[in-house]
Every structure is written in C-alpha cells, then in structure tokens.
Protein backbone atom coordinates (compact mmCIF):
# COMPACT_ATOMS: atom_id res chain seq x y z
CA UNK A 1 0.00 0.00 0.00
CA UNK A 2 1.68 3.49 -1.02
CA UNK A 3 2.72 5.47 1.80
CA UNK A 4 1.26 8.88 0.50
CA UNK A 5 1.21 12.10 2.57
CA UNK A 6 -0.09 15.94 2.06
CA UNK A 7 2.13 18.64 2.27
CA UNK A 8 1.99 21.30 4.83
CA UNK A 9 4.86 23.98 5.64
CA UNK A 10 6.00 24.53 9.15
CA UNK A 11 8.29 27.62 9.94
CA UNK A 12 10.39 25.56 13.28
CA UNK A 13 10.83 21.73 12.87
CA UNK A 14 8.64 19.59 14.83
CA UNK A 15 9.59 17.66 17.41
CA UNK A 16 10.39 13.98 16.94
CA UNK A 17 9.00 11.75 15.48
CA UNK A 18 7.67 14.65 12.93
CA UNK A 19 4.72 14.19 11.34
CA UNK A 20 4.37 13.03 7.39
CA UNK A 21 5.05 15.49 5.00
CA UNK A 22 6.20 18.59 6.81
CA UNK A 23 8.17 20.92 4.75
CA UNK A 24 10.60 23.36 6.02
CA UNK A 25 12.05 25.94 3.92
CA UNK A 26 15.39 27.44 4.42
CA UNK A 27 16.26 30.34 2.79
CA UNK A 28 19.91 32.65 2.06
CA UNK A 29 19.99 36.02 0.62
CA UNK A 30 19.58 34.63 -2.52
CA UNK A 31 16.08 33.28 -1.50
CA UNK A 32 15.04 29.40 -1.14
CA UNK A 33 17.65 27.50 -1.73
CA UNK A 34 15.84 23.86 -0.83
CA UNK A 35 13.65 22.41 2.07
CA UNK A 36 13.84 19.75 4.55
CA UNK A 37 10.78 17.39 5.12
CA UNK A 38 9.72 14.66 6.90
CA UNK A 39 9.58 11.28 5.37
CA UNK A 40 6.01 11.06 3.89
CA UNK A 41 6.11 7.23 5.10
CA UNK A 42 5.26 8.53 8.61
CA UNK A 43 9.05 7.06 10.66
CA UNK A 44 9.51 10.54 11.06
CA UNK A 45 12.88 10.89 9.67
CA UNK A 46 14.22 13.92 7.41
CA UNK A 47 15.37 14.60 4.35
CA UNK A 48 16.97 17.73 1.90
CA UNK A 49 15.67 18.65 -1.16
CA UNK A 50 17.98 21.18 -2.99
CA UNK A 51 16.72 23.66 -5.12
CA UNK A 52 18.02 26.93 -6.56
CA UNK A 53 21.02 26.33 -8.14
CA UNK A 54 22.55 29.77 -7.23
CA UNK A 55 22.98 28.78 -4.25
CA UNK A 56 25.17 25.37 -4.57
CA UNK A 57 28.51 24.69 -5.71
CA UNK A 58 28.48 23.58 -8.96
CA UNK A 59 30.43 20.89 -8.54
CA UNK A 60 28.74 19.25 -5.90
CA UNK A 61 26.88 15.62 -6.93
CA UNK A 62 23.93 15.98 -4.56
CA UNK A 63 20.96 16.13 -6.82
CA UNK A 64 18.74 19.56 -7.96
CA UNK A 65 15.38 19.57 -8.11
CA UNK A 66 13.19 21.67 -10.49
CA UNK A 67 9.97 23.20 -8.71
CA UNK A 68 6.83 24.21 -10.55
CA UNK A 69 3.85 25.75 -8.25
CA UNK A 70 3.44 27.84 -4.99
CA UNK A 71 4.54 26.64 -1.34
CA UNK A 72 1.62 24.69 -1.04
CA UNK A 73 0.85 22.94 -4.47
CA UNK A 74 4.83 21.95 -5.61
CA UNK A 75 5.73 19.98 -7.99
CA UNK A 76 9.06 18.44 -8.29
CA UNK A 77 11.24 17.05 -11.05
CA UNK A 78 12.66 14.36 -10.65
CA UNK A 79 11.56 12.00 -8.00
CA UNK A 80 12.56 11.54 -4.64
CA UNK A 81 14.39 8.77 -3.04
CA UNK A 82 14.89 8.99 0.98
CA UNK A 83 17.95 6.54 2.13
CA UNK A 84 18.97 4.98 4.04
CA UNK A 85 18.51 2.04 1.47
CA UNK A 86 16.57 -1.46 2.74
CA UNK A 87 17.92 -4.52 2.75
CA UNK A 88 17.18 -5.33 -1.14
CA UNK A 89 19.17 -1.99 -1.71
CA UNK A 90 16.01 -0.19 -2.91
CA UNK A 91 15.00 3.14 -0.92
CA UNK A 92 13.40 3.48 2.55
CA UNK A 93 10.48 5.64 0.23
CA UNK A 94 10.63 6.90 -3.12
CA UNK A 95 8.37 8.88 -4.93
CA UNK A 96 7.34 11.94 -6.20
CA UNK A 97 6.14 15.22 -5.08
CA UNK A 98 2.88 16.37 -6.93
CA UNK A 99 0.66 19.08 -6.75
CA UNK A 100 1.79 19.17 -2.42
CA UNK A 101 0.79 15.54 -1.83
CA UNK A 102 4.04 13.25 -2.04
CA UNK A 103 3.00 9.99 -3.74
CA UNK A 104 5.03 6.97 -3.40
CA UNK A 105 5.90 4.65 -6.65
C-alpha cells in the first residue's frame, strides 16, 4: 500500500518523530535555496531537497530539483528517493512530489 502524505509547511521543525510530509524551507539572501521534510512514510525521519542552483557549488553531486507551483501545491522534477537504502538496496520511500501531496511509486 503506497505510503502517500499531504504537504503542509512549518516555519520551526517539529519535534520527533515529525509528522508526514512537513516541509521546512530554508532560505539565504539569494532566496530558497531547498527544504527539509519529513519522510512522507510517517518514521519521522528527514530529508533535503535542494533547489536553486545559485545557491550550490556547482560541482557538488547531490541532486537539484526543479519546482513548478506555490509553497503549497509543488511539484518536483525528478523523484525523490529517501535513504537509508533497505535490505534489497532499494529506498526506505521513493516517490514523487505532486501538486503538495508526495505519492510513493
């Protein structure tokens, strides 16, 4: 069964175990350079989604995502994949983020 979960931004990040689908923003003087969130599979573990490639190195190999919509109804390109990996070396969730509801594969 796919482990889906709604988006909704918090400005301080919850306590633990956070609740599915939080999204932080963090921001430079160059504006929003990515957001953490909580895993949509509801563990309660983070992860980083870059964005904004002005504000990386360019050299760096952590992936960039590309954002269509507002805060509240993104859309990201290309999917997501939290580690740590399981067992079978597949991800702990993978999926997308669509329209603010991430949806797992």
């Amino acid at each position: 069964m796919p482990r889906n979960a709604q988006s909704f931004i918090v400005e301080n990040r919850p306590a633990d175990p956070a609740p599915p689908g939080a999204i932080r923003f963090l921001r430079t003087d160059k504006g929003v350079c990515g957001f953490e969130h909580s895993c949509p599979c509801g563990c309660g573990g983070w992860s980083f989604v870059r964005l904004n490639p002005e504000n990386w190195s360019q050299e760096s190999r952590t992936p960039m995502w590309s954002r269509a919509g507002d805060d509240l109804h993104m859309t990201l390109t290309p999917s997501i994949g939290i580690h740590p990996k399981d067992e079978r070396g597949g991800y702990h969730w993978h999926g997308f983020l669509r329209n603010g509801v991430f949806e797992e594969c």
